[in-house]
ModelCIF file with pLDDT and N, C-alpha, C, O atoms, coordinates in Angstrom:
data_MODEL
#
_entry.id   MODEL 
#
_entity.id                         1 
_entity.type                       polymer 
_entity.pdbx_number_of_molecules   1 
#
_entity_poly.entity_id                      1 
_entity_poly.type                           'polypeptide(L)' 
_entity_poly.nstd_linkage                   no 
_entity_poly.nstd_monomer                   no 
_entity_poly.pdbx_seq_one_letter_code       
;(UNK)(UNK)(UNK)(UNK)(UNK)(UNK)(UNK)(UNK)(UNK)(UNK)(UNK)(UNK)(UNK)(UNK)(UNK)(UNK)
(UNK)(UNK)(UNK)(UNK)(UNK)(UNK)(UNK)(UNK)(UNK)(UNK)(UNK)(UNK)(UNK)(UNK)(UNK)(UNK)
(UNK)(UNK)(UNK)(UNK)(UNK)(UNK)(UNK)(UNK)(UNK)(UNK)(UNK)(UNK)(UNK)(UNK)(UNK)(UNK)
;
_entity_poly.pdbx_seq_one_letter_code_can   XXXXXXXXXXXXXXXXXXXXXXXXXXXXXXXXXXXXXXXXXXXXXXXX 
_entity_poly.pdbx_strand_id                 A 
#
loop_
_entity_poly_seq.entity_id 
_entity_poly_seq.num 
_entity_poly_seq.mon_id 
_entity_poly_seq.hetero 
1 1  UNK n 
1 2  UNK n 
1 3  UNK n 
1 4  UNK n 
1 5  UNK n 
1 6  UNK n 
1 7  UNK n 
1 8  UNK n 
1 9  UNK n 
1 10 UNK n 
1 11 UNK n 
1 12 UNK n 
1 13 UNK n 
1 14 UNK n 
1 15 UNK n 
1 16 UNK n 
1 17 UNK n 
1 18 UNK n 
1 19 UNK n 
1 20 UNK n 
1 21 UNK n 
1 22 UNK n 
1 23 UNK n 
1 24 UNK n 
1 25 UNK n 
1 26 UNK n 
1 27 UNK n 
1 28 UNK n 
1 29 UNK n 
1 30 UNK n 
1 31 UNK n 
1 32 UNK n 
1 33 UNK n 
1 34 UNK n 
1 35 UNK n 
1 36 UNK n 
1 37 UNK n 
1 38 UNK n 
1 39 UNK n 
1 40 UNK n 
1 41 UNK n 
1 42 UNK n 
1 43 UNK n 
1 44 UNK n 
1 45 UNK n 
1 46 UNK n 
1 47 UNK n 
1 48 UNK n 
#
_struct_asym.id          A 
_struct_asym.entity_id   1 
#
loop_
_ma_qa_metric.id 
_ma_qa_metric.mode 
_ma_qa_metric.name 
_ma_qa_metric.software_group_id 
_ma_qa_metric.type 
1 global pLDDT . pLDDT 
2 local  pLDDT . pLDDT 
#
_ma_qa_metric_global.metric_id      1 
_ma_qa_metric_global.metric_value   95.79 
_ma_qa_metric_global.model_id       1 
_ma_qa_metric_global.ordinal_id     1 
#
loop_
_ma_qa_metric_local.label_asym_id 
_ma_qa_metric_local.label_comp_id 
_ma_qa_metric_local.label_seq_id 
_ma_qa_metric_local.metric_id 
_ma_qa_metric_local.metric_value 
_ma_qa_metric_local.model_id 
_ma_qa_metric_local.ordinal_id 
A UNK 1  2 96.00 1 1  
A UNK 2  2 95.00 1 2  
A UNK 3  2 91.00 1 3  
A UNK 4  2 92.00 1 4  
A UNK 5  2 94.00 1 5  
A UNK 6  2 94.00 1 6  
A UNK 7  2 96.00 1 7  
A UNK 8  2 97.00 1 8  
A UNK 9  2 98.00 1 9  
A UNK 10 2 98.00 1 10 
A UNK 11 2 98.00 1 11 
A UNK 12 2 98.00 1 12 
A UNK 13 2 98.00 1 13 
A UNK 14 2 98.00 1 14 
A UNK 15 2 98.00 1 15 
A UNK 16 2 98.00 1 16 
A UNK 17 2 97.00 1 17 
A UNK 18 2 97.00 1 18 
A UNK 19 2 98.00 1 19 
A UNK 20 2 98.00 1 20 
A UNK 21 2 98.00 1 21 
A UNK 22 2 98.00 1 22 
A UNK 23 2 98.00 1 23 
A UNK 24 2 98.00 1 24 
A UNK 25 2 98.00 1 25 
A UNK 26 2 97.00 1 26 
A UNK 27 2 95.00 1 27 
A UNK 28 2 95.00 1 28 
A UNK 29 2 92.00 1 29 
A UNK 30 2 91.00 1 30 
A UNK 31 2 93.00 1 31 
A UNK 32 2 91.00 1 32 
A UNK 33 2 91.00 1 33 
A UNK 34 2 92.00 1 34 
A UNK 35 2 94.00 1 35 
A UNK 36 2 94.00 1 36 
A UNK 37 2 95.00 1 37 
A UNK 38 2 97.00 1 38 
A UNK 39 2 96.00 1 39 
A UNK 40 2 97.00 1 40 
A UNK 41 2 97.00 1 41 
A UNK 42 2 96.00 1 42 
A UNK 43 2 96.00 1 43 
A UNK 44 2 94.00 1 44 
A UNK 45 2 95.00 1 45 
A UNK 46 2 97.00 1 46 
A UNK 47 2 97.00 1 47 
A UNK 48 2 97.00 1 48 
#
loop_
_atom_site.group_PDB 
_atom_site.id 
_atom_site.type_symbol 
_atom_site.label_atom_id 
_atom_site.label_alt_id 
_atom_site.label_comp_id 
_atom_site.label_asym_id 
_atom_site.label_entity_id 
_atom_site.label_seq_id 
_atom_site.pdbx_PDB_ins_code 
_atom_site.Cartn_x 
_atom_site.Cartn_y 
_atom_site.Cartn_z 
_atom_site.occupancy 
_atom_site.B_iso_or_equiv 
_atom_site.pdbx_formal_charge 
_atom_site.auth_seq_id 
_atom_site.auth_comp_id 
_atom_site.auth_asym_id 
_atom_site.auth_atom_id 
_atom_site.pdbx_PDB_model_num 
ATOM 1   N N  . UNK A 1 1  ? 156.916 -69.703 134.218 1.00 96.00 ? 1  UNK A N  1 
ATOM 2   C CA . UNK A 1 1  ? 156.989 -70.623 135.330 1.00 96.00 ? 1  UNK A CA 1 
ATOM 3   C C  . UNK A 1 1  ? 157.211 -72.033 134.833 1.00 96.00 ? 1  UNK A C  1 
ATOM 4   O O  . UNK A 1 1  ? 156.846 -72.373 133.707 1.00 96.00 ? 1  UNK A O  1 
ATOM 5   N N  . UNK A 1 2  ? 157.725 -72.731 135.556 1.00 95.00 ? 2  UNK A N  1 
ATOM 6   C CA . UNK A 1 2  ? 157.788 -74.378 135.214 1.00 95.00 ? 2  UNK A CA 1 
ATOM 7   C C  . UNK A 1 2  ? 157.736 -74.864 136.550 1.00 95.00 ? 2  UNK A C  1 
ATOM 8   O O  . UNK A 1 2  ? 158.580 -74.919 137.444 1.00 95.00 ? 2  UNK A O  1 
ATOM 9   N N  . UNK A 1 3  ? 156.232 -75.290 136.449 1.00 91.00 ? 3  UNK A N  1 
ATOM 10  C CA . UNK A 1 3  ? 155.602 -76.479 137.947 1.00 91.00 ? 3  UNK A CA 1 
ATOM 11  C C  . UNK A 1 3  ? 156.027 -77.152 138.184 1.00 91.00 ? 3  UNK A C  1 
ATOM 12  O O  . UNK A 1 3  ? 155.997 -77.292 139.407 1.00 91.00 ? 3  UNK A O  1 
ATOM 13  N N  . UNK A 1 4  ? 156.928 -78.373 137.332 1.00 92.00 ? 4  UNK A N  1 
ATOM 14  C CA . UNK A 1 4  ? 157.080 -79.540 137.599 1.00 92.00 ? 4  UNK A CA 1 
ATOM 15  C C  . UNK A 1 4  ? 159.126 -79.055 138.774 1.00 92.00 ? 4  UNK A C  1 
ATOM 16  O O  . UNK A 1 4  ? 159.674 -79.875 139.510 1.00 92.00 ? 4  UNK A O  1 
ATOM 17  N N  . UNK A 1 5  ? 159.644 -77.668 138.510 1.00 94.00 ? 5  UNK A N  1 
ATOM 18  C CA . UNK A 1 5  ? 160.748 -77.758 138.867 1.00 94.00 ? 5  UNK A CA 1 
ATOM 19  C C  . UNK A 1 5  ? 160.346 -76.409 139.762 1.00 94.00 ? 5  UNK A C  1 
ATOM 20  O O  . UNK A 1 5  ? 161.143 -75.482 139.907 1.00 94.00 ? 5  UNK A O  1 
ATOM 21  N N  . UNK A 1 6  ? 159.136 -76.414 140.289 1.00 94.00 ? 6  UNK A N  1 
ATOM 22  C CA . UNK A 1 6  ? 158.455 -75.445 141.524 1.00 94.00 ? 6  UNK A CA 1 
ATOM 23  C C  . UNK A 1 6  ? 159.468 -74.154 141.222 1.00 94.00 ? 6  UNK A C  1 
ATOM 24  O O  . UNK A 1 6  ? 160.225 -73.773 142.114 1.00 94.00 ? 6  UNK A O  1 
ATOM 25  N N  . UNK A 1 7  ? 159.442 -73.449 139.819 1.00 96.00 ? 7  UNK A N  1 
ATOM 26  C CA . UNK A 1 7  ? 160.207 -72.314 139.602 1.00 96.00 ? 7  UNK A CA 1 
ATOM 27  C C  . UNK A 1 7  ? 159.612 -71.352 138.851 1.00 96.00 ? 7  UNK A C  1 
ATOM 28  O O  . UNK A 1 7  ? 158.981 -71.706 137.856 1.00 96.00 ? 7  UNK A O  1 
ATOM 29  N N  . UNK A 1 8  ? 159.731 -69.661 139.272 1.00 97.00 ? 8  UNK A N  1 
ATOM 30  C CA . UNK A 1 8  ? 159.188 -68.796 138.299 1.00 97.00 ? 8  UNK A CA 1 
ATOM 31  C C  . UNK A 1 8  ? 160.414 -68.015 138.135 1.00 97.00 ? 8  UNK A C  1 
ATOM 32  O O  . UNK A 1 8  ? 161.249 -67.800 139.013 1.00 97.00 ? 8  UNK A O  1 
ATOM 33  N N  . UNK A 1 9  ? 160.446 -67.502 136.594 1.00 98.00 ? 9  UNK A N  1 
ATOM 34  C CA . UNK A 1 9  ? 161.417 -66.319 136.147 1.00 98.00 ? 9  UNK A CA 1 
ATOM 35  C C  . UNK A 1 9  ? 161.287 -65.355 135.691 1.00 98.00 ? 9  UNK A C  1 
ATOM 36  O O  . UNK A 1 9  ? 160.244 -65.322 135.038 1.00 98.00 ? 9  UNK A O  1 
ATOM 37  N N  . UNK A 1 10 ? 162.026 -64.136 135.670 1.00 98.00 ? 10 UNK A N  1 
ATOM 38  C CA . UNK A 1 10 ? 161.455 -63.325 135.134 1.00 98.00 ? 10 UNK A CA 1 
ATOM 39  C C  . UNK A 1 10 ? 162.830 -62.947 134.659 1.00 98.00 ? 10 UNK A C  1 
ATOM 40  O O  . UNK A 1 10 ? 163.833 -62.971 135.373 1.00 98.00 ? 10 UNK A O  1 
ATOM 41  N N  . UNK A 1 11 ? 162.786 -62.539 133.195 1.00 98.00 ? 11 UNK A N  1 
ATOM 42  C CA . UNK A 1 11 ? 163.760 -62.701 132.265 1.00 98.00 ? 11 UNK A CA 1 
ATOM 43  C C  . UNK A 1 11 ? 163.332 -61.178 131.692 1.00 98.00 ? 11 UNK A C  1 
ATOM 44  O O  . UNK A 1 11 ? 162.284 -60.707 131.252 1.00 98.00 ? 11 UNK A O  1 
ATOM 45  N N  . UNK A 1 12 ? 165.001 -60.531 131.981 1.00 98.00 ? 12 UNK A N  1 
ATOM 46  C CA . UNK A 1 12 ? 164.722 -58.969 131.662 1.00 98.00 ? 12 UNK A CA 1 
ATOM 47  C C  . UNK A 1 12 ? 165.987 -58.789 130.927 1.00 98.00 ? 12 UNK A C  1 
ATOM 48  O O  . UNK A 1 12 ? 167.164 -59.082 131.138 1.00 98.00 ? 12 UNK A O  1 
ATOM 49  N N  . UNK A 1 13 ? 164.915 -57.837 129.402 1.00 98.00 ? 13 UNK A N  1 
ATOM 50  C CA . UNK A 1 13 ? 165.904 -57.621 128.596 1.00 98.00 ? 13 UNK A CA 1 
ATOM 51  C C  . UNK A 1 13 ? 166.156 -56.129 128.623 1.00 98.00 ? 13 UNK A C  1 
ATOM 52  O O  . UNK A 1 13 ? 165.373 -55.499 129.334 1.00 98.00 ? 13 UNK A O  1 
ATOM 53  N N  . UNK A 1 14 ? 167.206 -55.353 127.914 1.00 98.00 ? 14 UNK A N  1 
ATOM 54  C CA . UNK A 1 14 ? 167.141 -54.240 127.567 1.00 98.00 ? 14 UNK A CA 1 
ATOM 55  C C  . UNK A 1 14 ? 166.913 -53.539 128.564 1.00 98.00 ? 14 UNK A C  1 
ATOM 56  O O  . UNK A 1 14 ? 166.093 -52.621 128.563 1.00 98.00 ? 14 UNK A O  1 
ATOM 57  N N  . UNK A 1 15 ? 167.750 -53.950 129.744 1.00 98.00 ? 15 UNK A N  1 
ATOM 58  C CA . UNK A 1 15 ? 167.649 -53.648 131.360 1.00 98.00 ? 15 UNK A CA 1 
ATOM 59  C C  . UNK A 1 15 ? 168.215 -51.500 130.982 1.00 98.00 ? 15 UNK A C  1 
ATOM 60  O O  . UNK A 1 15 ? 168.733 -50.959 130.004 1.00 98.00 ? 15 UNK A O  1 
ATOM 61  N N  . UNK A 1 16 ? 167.855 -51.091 132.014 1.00 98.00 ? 16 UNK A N  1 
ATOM 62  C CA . UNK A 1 16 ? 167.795 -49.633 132.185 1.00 98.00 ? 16 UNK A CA 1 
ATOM 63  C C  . UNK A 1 16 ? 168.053 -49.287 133.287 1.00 98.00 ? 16 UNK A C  1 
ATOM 64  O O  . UNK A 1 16 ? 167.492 -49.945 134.164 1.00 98.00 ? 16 UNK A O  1 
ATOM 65  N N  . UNK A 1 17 ? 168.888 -48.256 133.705 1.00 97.00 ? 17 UNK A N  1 
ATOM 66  C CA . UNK A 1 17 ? 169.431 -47.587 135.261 1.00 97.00 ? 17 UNK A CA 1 
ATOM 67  C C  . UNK A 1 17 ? 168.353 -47.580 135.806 1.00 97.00 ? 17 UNK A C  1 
ATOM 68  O O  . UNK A 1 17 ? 168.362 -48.114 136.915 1.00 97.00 ? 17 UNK A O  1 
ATOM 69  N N  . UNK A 1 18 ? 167.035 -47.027 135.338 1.00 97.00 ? 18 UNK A N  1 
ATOM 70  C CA . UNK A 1 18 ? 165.541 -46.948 136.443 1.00 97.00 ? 18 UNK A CA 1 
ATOM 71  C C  . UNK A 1 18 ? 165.435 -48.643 137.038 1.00 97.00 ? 18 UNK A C  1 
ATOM 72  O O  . UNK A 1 18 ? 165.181 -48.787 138.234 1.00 97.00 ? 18 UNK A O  1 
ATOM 73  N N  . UNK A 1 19 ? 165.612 -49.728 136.277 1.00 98.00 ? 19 UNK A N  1 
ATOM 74  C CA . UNK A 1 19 ? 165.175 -51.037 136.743 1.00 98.00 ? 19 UNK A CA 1 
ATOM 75  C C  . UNK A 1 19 ? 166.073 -51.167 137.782 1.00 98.00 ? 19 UNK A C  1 
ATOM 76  O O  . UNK A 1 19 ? 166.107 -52.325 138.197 1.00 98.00 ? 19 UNK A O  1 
ATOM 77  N N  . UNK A 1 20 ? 166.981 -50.233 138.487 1.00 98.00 ? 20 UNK A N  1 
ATOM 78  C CA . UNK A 1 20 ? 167.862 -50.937 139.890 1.00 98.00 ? 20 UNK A CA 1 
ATOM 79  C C  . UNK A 1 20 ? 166.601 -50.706 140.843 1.00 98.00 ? 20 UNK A C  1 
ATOM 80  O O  . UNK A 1 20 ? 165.698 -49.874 140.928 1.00 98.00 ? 20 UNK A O  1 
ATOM 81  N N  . UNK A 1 21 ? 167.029 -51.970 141.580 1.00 98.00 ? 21 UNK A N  1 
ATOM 82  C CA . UNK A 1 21 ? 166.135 -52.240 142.459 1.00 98.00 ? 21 UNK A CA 1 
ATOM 83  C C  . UNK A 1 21 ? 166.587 -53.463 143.370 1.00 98.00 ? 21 UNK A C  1 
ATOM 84  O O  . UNK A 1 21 ? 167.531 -54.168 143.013 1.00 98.00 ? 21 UNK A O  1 
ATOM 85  N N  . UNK A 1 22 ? 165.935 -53.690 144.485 1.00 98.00 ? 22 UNK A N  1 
ATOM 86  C CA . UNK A 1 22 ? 165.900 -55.040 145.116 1.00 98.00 ? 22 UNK A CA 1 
ATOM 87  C C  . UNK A 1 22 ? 164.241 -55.700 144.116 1.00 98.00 ? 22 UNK A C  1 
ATOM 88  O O  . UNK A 1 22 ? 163.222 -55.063 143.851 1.00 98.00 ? 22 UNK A O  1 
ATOM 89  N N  . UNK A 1 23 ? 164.475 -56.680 143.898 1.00 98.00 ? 23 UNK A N  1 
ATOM 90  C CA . UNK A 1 23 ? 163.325 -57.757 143.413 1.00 98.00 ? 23 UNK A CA 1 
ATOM 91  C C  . UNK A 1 23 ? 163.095 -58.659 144.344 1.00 98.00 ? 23 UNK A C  1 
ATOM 92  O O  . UNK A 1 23 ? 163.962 -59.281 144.958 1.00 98.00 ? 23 UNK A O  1 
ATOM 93  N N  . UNK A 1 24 ? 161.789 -58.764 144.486 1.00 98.00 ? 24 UNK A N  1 
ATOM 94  C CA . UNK A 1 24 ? 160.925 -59.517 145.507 1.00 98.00 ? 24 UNK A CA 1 
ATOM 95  C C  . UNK A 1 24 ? 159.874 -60.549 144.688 1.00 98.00 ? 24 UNK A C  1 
ATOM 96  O O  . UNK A 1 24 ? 158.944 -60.101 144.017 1.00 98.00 ? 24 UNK A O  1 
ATOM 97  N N  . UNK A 1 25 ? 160.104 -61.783 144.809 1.00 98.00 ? 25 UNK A N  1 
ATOM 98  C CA . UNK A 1 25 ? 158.965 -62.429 143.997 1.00 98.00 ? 25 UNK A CA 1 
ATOM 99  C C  . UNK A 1 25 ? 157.981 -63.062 145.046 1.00 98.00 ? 25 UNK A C  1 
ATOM 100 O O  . UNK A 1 25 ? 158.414 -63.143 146.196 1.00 98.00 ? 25 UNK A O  1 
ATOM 101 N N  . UNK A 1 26 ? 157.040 -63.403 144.860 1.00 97.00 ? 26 UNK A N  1 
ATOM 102 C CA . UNK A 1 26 ? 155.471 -62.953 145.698 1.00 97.00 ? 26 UNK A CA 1 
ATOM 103 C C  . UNK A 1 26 ? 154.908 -64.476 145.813 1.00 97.00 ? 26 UNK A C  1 
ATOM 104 O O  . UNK A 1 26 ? 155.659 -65.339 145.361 1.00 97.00 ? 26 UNK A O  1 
ATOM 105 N N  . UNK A 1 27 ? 153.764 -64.869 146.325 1.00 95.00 ? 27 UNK A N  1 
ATOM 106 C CA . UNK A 1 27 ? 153.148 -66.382 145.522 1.00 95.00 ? 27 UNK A CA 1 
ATOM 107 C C  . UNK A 1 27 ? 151.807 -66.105 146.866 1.00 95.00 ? 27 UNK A C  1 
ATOM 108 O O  . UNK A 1 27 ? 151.805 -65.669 148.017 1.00 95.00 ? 27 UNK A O  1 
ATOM 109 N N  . UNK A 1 28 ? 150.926 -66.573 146.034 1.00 95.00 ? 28 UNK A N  1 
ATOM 110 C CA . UNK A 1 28 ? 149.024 -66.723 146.640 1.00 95.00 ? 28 UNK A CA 1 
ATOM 111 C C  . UNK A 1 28 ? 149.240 -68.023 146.408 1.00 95.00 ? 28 UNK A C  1 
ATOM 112 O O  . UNK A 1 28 ? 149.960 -68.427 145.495 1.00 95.00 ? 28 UNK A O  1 
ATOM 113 N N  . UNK A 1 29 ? 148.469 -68.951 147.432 1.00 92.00 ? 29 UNK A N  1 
ATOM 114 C CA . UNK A 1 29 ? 147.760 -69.940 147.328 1.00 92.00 ? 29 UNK A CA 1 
ATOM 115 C C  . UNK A 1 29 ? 145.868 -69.715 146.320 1.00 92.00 ? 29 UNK A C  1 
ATOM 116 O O  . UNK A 1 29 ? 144.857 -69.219 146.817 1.00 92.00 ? 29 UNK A O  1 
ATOM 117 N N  . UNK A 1 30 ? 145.971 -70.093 145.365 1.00 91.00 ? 30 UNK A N  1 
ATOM 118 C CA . UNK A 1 30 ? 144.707 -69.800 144.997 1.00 91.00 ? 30 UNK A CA 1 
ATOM 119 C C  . UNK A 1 30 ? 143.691 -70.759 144.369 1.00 91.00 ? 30 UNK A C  1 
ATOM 120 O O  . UNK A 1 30 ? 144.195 -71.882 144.342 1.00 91.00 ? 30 UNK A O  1 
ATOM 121 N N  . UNK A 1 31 ? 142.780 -70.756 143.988 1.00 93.00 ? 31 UNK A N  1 
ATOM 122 C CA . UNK A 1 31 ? 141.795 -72.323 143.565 1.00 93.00 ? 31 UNK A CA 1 
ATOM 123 C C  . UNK A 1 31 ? 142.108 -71.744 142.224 1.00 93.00 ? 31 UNK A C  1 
ATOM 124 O O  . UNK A 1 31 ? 142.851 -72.236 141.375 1.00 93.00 ? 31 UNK A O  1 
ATOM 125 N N  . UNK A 1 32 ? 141.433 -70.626 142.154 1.00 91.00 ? 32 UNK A N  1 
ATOM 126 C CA . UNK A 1 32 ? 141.532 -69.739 140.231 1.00 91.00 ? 32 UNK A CA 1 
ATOM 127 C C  . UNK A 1 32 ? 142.797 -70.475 139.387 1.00 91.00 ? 32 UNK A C  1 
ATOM 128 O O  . UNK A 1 32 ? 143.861 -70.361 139.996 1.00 91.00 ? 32 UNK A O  1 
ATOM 129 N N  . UNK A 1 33 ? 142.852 -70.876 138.685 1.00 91.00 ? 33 UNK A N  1 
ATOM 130 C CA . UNK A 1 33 ? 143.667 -71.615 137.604 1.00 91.00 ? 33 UNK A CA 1 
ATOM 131 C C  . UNK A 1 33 ? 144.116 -69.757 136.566 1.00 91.00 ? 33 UNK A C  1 
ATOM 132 O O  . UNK A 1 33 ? 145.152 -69.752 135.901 1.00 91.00 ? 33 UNK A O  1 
ATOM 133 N N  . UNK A 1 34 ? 143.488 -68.822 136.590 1.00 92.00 ? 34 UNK A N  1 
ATOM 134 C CA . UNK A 1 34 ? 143.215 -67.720 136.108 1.00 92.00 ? 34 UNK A CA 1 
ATOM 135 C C  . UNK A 1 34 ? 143.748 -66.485 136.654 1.00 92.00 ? 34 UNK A C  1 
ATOM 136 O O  . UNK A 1 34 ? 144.038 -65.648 135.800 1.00 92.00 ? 34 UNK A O  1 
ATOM 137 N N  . UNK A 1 35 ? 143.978 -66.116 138.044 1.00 94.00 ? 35 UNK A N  1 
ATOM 138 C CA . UNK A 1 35 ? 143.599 -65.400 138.798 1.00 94.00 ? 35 UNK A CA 1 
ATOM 139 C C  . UNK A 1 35 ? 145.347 -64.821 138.720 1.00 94.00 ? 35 UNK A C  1 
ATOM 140 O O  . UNK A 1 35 ? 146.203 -65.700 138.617 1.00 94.00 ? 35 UNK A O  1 
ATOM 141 N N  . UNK A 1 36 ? 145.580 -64.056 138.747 1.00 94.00 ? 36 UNK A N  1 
ATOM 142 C CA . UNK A 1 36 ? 146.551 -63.082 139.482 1.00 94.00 ? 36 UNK A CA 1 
ATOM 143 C C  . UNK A 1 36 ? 146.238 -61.805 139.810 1.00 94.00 ? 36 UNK A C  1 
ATOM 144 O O  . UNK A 1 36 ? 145.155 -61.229 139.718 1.00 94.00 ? 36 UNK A O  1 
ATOM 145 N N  . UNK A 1 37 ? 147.410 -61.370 140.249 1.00 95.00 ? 37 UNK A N  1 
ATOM 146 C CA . UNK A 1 37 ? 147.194 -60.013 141.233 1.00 95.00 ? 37 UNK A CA 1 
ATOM 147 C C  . UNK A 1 37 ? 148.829 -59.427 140.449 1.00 95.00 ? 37 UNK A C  1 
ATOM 148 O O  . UNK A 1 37 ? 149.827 -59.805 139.836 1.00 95.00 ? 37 UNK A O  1 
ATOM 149 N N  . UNK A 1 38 ? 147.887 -57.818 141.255 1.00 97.00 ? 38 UNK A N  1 
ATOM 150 C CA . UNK A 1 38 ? 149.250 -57.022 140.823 1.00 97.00 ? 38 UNK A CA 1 
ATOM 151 C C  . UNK A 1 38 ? 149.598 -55.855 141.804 1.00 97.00 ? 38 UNK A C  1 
ATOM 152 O O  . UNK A 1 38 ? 150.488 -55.045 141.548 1.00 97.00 ? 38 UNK A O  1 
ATOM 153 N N  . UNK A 1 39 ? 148.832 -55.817 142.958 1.00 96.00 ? 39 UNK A N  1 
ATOM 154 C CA . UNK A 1 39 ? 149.273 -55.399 144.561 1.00 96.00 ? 39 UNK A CA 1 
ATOM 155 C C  . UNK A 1 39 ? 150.226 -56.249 145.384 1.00 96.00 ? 39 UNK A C  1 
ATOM 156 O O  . UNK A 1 39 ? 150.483 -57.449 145.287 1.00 96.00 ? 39 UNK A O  1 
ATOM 157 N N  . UNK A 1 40 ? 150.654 -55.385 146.163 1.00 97.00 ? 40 UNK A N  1 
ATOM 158 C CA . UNK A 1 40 ? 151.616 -56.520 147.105 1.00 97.00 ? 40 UNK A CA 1 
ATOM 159 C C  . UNK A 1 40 ? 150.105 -57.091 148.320 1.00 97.00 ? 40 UNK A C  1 
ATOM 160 O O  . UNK A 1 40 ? 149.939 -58.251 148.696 1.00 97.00 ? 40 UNK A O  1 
ATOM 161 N N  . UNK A 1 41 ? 149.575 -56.379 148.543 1.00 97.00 ? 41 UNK A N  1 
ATOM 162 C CA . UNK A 1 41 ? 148.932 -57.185 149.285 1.00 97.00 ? 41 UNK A CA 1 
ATOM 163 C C  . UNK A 1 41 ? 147.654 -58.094 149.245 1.00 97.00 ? 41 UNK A C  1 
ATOM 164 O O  . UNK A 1 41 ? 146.856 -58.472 150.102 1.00 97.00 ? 41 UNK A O  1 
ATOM 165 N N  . UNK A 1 42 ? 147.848 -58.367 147.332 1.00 96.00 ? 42 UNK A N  1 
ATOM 166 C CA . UNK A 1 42 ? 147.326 -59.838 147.117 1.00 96.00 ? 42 UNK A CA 1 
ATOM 167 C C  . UNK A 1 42 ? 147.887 -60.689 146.997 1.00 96.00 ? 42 UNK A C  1 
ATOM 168 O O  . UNK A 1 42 ? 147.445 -61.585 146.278 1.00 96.00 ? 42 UNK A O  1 
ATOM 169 N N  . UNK A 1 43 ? 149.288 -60.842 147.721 1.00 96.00 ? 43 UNK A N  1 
ATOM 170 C CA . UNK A 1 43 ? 150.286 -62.193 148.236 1.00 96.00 ? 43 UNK A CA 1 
ATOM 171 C C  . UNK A 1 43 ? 150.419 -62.061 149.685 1.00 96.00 ? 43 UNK A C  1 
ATOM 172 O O  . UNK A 1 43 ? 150.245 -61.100 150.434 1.00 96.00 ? 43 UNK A O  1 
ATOM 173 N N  . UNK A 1 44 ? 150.743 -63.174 149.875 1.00 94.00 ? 44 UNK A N  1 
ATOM 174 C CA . UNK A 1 44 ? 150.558 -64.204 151.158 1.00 94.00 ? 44 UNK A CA 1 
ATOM 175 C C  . UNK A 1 44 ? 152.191 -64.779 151.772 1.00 94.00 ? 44 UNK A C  1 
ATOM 176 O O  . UNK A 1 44 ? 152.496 -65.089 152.924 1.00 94.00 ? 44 UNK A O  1 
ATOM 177 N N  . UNK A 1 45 ? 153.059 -64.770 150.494 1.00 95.00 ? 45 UNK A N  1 
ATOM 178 C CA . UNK A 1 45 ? 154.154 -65.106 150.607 1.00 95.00 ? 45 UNK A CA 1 
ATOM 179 C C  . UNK A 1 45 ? 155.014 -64.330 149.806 1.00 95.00 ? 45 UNK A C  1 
ATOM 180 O O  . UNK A 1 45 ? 154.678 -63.887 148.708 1.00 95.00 ? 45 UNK A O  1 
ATOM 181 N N  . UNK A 1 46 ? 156.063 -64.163 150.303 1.00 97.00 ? 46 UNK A N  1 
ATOM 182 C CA . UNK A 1 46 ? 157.570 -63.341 150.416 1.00 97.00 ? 46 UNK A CA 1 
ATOM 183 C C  . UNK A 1 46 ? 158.840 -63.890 149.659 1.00 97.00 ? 46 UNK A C  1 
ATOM 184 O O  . UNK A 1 46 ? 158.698 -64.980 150.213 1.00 97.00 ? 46 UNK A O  1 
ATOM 185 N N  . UNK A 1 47 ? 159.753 -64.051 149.020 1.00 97.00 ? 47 UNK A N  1 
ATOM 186 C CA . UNK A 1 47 ? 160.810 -63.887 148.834 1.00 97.00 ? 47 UNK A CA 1 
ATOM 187 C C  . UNK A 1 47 ? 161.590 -63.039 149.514 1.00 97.00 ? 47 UNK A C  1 
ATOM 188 O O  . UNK A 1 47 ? 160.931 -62.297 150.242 1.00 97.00 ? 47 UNK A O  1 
ATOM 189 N N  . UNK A 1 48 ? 163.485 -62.761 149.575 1.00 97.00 ? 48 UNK A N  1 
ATOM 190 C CA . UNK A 1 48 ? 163.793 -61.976 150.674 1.00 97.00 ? 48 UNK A CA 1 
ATOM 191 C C  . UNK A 1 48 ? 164.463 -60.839 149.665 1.00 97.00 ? 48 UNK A C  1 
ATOM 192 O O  . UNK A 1 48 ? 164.951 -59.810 150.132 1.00 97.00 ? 48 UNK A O  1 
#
């Protein structure tokens, strides 16, 4: 991620026929400086 240009990436190497997909990137409002999740329904917000 880089805060200052409000952007996250996800940089995939050594891509594979299983990785087709639509990609959806996610975002929580959270206090935790620590905290992530790895359910969809510990985000709050959507990408399309």
């Amino acid at each position: 991620r880089d805060n200052p240009k409000n952007t996250v990436y996800l940089q995939m190497n050594s891509l594979k026929p299983e990785d087709t997909a639509v990609y959806y990137c996610a975002g929580k409002a959270i206090y935790s400086i620590s905290w992530f999740g790895v359910s969809s329904t510990d985000y709050d917000y959507w990408g399309q």
